[in-house]
C-alpha atoms as a PDB file:
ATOM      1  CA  UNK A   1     -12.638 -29.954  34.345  1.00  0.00           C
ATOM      2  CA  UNK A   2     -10.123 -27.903  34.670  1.00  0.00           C
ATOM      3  CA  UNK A   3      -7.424 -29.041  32.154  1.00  0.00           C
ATOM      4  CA  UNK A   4     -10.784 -28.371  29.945  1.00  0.00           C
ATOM      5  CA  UNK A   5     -10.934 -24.647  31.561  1.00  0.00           C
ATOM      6  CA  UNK A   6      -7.350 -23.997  30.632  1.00  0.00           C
ATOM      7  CA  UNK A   7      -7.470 -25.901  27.337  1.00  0.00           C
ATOM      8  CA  UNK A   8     -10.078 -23.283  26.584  1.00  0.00           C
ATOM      9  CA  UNK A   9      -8.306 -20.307  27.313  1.00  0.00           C
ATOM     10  CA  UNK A  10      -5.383 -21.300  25.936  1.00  0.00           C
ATOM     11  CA  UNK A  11      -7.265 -21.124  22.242  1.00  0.00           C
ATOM     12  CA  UNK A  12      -8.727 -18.160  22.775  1.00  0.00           C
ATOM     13  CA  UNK A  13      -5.992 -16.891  23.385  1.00  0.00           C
ATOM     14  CA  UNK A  14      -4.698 -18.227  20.317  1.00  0.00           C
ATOM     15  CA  UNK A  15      -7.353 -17.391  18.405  1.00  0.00           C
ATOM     16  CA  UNK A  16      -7.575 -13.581  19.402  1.00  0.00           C
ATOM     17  CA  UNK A  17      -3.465 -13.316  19.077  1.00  0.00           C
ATOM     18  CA  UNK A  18      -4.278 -14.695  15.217  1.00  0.00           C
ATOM     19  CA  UNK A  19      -6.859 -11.993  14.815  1.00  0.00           C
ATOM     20  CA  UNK A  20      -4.562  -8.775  16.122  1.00  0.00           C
ATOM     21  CA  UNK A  21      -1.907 -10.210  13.662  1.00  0.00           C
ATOM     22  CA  UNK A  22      -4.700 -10.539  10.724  1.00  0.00           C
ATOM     23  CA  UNK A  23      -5.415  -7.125  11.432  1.00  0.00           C
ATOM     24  CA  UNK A  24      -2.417  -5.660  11.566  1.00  0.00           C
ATOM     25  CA  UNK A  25      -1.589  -7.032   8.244  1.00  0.00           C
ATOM     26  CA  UNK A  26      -4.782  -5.868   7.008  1.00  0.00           C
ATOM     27  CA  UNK A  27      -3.042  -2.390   7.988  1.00  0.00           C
ATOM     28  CA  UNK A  28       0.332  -2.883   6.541  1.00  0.00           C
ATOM     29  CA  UNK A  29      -1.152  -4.335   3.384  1.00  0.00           C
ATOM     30  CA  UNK A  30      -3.769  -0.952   2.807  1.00  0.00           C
ATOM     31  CA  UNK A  31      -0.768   1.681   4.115  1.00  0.00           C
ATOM     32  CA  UNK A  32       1.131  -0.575   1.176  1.00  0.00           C
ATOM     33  CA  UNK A  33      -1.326  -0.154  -1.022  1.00  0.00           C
ATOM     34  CA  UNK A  34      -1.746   3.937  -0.776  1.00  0.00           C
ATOM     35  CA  UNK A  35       2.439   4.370  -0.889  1.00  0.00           C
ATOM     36  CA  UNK A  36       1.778   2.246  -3.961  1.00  0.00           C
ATOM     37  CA  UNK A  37      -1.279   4.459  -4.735  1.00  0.00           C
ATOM     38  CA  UNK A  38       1.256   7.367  -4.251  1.00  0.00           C
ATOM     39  CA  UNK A  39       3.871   6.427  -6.060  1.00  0.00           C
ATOM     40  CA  UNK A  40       1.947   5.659  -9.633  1.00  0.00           C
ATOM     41  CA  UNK A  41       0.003   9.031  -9.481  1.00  0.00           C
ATOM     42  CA  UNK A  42       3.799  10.759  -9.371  1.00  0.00           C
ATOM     43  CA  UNK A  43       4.743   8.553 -12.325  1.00  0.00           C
ATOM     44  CA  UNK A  44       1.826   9.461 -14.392  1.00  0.00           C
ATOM     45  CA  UNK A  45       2.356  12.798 -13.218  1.00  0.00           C
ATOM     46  CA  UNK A  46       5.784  13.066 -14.838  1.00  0.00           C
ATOM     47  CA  UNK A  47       5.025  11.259 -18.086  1.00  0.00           C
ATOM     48  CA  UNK A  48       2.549  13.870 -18.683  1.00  0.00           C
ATOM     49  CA  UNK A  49       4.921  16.604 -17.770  1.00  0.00           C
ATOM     50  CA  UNK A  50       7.484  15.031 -20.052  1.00  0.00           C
ATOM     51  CA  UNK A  51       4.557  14.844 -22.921  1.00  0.00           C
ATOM     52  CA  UNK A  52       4.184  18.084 -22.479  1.00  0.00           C
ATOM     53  CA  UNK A  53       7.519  19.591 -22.550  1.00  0.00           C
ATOM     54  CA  UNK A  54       8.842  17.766 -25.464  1.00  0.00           C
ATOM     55  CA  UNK A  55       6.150  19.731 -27.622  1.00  0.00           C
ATOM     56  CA  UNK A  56       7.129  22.948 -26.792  1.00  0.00           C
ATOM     57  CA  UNK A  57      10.813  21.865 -27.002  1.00  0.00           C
ATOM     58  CA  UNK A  58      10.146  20.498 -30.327  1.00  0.00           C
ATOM     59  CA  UNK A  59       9.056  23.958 -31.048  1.00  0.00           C
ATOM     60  CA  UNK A  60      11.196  25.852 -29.861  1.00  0.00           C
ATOM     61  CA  UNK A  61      14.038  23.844 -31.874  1.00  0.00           C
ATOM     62  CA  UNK A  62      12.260  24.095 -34.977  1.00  0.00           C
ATOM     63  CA  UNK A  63      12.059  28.192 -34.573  1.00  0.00           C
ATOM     64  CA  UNK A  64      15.966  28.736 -33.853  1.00  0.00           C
END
């Protein structure tokens, strides 16, 4: 009975140290995810600043 007992707290134990690890990579994964989130807005950001410039550059070259 109580090799049972301890067999039994043993896996919960394992079982709730496997859950705060699924967690925290829940965590990491969605922090990932918004630095990735992050980074693609400032790319799209500076394409359209680039499309935008070259326009005016364009025109300005075209004038001189």
């Amino acid at each position: 009975m109580n090799k049972l007992k301890q067999l039994l707290k043993f896996q919960l134990w394992q079982i709730l140290a496997i859950l705060i690890v699924l967690l925290w990579l829940i965590s990491v994964l969605k922090s990932h995810n918004k630095i990735l989130h992050l980074l693609c807005n400032q790319i799209t950001i500076d394409v359209s600043r680039l499309s935008q410039e070259k326009p005016i550059q364009l025109l300005i070259k075209s004038k001189e």
